[in-house]
PDB file of N, CA and C in Angstrom:
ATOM      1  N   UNK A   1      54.158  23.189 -53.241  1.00  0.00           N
ATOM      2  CA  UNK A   1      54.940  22.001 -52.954  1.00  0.00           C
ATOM      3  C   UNK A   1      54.516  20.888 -53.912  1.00  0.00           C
ATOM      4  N   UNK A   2      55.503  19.788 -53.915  1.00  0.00           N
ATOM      5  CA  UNK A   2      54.665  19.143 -55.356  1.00  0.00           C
ATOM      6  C   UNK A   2      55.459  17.521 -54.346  1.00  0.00           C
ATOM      7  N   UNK A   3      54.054  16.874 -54.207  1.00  0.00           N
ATOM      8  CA  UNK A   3      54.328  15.664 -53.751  1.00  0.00           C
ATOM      9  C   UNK A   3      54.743  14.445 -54.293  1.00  0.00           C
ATOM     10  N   UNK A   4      55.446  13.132 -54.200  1.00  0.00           N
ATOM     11  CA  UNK A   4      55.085  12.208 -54.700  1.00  0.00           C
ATOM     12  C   UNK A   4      54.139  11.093 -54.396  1.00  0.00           C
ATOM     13  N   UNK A   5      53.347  10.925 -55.201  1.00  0.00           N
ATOM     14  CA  UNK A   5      52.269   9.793 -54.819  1.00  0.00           C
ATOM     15  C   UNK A   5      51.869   8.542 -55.557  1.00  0.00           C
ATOM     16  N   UNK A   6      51.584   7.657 -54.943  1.00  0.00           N
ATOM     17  CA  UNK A   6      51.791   6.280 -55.332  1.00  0.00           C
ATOM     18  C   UNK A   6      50.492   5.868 -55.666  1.00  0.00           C
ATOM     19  N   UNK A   7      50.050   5.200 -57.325  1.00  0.00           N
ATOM     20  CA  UNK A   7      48.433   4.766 -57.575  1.00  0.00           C
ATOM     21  C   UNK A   7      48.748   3.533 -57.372  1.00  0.00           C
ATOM     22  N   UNK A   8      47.796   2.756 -56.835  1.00  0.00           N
ATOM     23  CA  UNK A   8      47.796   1.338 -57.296  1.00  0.00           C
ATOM     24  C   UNK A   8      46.384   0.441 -57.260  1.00  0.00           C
ATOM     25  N   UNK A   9      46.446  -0.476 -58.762  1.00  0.00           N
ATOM     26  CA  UNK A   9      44.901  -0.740 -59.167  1.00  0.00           C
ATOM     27  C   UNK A   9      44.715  -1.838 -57.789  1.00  0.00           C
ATOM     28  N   UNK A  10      43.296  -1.779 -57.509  1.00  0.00           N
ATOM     29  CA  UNK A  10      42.961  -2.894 -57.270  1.00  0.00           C
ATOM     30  C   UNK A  10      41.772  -3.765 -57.912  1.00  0.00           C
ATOM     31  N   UNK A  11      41.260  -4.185 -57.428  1.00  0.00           N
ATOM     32  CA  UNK A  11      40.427  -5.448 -58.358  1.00  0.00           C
ATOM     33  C   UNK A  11      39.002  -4.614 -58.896  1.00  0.00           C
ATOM     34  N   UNK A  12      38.303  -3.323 -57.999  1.00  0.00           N
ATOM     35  CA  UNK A  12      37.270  -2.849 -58.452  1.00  0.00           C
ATOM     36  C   UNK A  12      38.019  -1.106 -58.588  1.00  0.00           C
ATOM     37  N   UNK A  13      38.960  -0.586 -58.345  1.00  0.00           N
ATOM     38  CA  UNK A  13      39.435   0.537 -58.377  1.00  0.00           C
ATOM     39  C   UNK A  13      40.790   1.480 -58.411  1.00  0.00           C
ATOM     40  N   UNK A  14      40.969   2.234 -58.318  1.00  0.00           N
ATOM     41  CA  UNK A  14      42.115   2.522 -57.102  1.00  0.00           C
ATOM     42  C   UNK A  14      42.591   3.269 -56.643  1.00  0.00           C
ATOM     43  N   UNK A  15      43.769   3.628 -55.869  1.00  0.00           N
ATOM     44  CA  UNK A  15      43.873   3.694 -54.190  1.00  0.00           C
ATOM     45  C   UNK A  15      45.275   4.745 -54.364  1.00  0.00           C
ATOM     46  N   UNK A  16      45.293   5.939 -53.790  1.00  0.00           N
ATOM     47  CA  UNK A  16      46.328   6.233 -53.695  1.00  0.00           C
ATOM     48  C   UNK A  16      46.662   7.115 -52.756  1.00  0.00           C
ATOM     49  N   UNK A  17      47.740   7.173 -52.236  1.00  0.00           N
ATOM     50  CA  UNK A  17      48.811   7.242 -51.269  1.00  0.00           C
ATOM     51  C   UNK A  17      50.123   8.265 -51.367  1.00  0.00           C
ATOM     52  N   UNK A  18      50.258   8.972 -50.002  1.00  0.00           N
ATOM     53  CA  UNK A  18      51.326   9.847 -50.354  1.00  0.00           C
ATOM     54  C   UNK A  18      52.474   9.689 -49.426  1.00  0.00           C
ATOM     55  N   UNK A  19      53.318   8.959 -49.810  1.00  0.00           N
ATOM     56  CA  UNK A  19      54.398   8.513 -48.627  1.00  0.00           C
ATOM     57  C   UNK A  19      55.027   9.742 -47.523  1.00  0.00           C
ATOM     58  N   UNK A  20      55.026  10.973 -47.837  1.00  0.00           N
ATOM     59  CA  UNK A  20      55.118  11.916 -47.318  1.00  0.00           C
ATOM     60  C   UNK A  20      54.519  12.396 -46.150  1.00  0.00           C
ATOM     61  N   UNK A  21      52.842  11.925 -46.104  1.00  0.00           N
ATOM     62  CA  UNK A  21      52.152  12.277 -45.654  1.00  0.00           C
ATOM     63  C   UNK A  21      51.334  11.159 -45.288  1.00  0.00           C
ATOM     64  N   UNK A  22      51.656  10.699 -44.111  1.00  0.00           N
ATOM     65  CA  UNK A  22      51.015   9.298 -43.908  1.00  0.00           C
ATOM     66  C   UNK A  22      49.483   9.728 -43.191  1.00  0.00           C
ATOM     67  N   UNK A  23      48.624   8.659 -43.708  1.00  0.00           N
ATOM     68  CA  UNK A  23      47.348   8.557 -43.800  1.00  0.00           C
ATOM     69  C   UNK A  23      46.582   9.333 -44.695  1.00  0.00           C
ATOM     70  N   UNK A  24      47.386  10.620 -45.749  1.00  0.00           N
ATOM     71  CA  UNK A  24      46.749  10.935 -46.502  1.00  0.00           C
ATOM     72  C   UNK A  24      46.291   9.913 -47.928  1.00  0.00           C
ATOM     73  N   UNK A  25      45.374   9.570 -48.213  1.00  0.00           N
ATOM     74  CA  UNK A  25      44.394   9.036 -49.345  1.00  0.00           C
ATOM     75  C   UNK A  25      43.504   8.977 -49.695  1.00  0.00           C
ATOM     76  N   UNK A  26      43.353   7.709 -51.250  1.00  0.00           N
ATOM     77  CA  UNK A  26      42.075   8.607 -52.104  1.00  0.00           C
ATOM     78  C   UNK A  26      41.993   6.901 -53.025  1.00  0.00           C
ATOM     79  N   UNK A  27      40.665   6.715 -53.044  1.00  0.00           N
ATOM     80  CA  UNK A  27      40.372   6.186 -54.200  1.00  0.00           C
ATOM     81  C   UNK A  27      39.323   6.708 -54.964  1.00  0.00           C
ATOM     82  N   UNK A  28      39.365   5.791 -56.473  1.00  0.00           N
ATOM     83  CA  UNK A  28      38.874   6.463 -57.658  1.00  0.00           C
ATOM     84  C   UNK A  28      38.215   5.034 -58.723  1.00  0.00           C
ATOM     85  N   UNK A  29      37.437   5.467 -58.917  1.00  0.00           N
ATOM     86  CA  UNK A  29      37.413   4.466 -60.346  1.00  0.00           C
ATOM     87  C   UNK A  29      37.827   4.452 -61.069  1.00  0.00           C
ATOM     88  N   UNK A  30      38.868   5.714 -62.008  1.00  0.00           N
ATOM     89  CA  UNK A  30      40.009   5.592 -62.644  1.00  0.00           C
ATOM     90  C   UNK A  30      41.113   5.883 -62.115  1.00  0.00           C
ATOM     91  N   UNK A  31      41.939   6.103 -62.822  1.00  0.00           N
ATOM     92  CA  UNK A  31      43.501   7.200 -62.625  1.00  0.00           C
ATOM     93  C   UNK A  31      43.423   8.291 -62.654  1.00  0.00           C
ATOM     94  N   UNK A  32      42.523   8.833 -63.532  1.00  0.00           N
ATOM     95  CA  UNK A  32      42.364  10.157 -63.631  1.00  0.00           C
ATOM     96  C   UNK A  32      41.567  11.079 -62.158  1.00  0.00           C
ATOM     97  N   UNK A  33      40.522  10.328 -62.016  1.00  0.00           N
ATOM     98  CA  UNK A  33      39.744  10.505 -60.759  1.00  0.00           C
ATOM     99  C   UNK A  33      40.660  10.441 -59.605  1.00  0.00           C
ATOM    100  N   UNK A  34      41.330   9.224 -59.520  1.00  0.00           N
ATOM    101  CA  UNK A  34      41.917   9.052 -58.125  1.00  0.00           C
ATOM    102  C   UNK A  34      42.991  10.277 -57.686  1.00  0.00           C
ATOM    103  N   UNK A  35      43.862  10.940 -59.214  1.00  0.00           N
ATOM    104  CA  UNK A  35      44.727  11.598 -59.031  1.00  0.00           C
ATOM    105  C   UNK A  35      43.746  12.983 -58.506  1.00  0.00           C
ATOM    106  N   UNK A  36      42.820  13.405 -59.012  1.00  0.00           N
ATOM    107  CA  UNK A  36      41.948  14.212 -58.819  1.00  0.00           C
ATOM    108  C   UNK A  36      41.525  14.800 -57.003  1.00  0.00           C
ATOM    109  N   UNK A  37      41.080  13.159 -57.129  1.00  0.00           N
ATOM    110  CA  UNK A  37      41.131  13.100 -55.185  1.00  0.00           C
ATOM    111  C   UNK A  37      42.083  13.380 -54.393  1.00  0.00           C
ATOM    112  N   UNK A  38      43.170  12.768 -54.518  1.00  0.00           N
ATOM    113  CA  UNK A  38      44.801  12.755 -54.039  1.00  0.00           C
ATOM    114  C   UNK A  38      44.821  14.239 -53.582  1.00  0.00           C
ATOM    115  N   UNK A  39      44.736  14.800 -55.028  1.00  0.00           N
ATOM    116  CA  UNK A  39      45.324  16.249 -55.056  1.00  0.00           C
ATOM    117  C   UNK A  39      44.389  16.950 -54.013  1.00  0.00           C
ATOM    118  N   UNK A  40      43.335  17.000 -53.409  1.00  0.00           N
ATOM    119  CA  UNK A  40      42.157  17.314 -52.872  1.00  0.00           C
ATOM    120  C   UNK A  40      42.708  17.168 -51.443  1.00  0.00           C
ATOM    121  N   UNK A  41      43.365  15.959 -51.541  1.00  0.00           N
ATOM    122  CA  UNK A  41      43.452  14.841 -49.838  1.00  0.00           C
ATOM    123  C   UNK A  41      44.134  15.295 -49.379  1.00  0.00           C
ATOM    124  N   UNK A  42      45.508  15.889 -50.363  1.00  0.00           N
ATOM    125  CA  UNK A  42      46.293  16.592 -49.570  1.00  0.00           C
ATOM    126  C   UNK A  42      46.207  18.007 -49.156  1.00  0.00           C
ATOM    127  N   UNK A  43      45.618  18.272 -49.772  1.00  0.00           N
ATOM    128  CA  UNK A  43      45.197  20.186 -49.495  1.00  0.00           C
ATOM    129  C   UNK A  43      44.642  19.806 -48.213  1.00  0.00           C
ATOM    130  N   UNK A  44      43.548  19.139 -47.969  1.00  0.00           N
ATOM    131  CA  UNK A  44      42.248  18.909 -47.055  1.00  0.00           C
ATOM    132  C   UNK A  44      43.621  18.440 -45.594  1.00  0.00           C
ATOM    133  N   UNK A  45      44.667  17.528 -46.106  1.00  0.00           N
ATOM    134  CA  UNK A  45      45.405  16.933 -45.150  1.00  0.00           C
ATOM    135  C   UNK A  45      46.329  17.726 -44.409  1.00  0.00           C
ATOM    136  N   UNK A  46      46.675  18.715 -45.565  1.00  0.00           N
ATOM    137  CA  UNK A  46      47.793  19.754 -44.747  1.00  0.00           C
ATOM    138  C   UNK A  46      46.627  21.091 -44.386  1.00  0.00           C
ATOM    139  N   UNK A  47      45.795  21.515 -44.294  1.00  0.00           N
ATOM    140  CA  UNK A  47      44.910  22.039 -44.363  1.00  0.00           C
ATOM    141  C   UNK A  47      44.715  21.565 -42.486  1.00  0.00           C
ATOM    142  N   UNK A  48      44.891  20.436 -42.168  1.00  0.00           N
ATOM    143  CA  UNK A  48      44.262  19.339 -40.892  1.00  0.00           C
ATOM    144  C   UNK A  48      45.685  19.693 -39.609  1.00  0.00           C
ATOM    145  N   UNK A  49      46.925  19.421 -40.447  1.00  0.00           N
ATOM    146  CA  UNK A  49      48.329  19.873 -39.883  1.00  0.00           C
ATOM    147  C   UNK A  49      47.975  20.936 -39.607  1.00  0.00           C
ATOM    148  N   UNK A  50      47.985  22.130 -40.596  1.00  0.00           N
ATOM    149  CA  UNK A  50      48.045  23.605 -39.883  1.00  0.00           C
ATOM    150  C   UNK A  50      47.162  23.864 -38.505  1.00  0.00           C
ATOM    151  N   UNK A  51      46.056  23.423 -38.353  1.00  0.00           N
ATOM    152  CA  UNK A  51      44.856  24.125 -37.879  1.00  0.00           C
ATOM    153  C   UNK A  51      45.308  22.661 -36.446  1.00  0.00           C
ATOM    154  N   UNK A  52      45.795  21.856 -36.596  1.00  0.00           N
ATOM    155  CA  UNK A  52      45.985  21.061 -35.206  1.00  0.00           C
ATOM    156  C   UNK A  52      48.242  21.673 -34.653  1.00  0.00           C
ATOM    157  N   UNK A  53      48.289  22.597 -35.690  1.00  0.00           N
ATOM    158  CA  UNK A  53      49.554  22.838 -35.254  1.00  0.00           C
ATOM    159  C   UNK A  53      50.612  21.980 -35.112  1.00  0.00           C
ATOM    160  N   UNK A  54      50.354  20.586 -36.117  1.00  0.00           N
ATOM    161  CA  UNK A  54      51.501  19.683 -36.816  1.00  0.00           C
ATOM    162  C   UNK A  54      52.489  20.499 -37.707  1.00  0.00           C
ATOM    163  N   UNK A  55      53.667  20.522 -38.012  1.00  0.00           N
ATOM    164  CA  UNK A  55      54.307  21.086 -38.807  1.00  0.00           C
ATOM    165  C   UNK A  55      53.892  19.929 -40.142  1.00  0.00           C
ATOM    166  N   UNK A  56      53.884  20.628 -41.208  1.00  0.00           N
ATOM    167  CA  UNK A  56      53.237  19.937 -42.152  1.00  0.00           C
ATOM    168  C   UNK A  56      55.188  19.479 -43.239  1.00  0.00           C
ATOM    169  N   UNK A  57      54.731  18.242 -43.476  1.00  0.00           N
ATOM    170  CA  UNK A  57      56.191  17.164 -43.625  1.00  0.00           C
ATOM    171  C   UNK A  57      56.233  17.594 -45.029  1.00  0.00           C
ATOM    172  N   UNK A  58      57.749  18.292 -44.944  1.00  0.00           N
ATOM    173  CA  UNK A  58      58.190  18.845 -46.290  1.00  0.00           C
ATOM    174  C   UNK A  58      58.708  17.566 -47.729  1.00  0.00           C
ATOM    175  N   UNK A  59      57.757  17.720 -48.825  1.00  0.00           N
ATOM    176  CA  UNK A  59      58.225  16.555 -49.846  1.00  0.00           C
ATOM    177  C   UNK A  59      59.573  15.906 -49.586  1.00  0.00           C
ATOM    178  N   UNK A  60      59.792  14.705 -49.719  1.00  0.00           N
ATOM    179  CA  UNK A  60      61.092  14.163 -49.469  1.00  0.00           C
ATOM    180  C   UNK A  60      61.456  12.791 -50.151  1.00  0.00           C
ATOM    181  N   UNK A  61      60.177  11.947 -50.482  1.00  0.00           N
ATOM    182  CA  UNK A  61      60.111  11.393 -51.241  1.00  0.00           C
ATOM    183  C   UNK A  61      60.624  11.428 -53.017  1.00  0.00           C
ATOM    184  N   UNK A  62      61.411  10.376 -53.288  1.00  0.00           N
ATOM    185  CA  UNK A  62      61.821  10.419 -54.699  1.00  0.00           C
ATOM    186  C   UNK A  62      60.894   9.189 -55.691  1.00  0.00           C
ATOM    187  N   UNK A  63      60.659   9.192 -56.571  1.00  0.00           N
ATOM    188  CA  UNK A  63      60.322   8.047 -57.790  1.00  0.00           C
ATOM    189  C   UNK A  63      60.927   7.736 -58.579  1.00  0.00           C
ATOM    190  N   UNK A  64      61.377   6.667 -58.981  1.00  0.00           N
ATOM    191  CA  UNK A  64      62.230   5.736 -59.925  1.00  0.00           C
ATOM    192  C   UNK A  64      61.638   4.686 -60.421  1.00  0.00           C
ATOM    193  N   UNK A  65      61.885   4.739 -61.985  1.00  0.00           N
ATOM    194  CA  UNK A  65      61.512   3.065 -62.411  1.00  0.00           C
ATOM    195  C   UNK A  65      62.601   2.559 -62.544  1.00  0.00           C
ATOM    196  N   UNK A  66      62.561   1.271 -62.146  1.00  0.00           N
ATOM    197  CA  UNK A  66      64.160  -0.136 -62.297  1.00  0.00           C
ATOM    198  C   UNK A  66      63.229  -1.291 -63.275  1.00  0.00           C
ATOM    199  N   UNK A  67      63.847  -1.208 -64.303  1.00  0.00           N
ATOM    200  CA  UNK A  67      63.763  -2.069 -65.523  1.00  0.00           C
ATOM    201  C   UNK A  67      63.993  -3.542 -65.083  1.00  0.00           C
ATOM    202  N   UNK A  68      63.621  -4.719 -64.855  1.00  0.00           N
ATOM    203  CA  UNK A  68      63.883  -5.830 -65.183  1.00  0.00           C
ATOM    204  C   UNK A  68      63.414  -6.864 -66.069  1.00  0.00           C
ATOM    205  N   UNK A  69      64.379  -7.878 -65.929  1.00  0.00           N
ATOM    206  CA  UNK A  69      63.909  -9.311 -66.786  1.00  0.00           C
ATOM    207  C   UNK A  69      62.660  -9.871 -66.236  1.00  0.00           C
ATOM    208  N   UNK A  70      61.547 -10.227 -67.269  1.00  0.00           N
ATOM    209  CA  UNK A  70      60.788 -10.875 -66.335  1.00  0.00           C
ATOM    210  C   UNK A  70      61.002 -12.463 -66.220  1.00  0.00           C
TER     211      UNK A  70
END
């Protein structure tokens, strides 16, 4: 399954999030790391669904960039 997930910096790191899968997350000191974790959070997260007998929430989420003026 291939999720979408959302990075975002904050002031010492950052933080990311899988709208799909609420409460799954991860921070990192880079991007590279955080994506690293993510990918981890969710195995570990649907991994948590199966074994409590949640049906685990099929990708549904889309991503888009919208260009504006600044």
């Amino acid at each position: 399954m291939r999720y979408a997930i959302v990075i975002e910096k904050s002031i010492s790191n950052f933080a990311a999030y899988v709208p799909d899968l609420p409460g799954c997350i991860a921070t990192g000191h880079t991007v590279a790391e955080t994506e690293s974790l993510i990918r981890e959070a969710i195995e570990v997260h649907i991994e948590g669904l199966k074994a409590d007998g949640i049906p685990v929430p099929l990708p549904s989420s889309q991503v888009e960039y919208v260009e504006v003026s600044p």
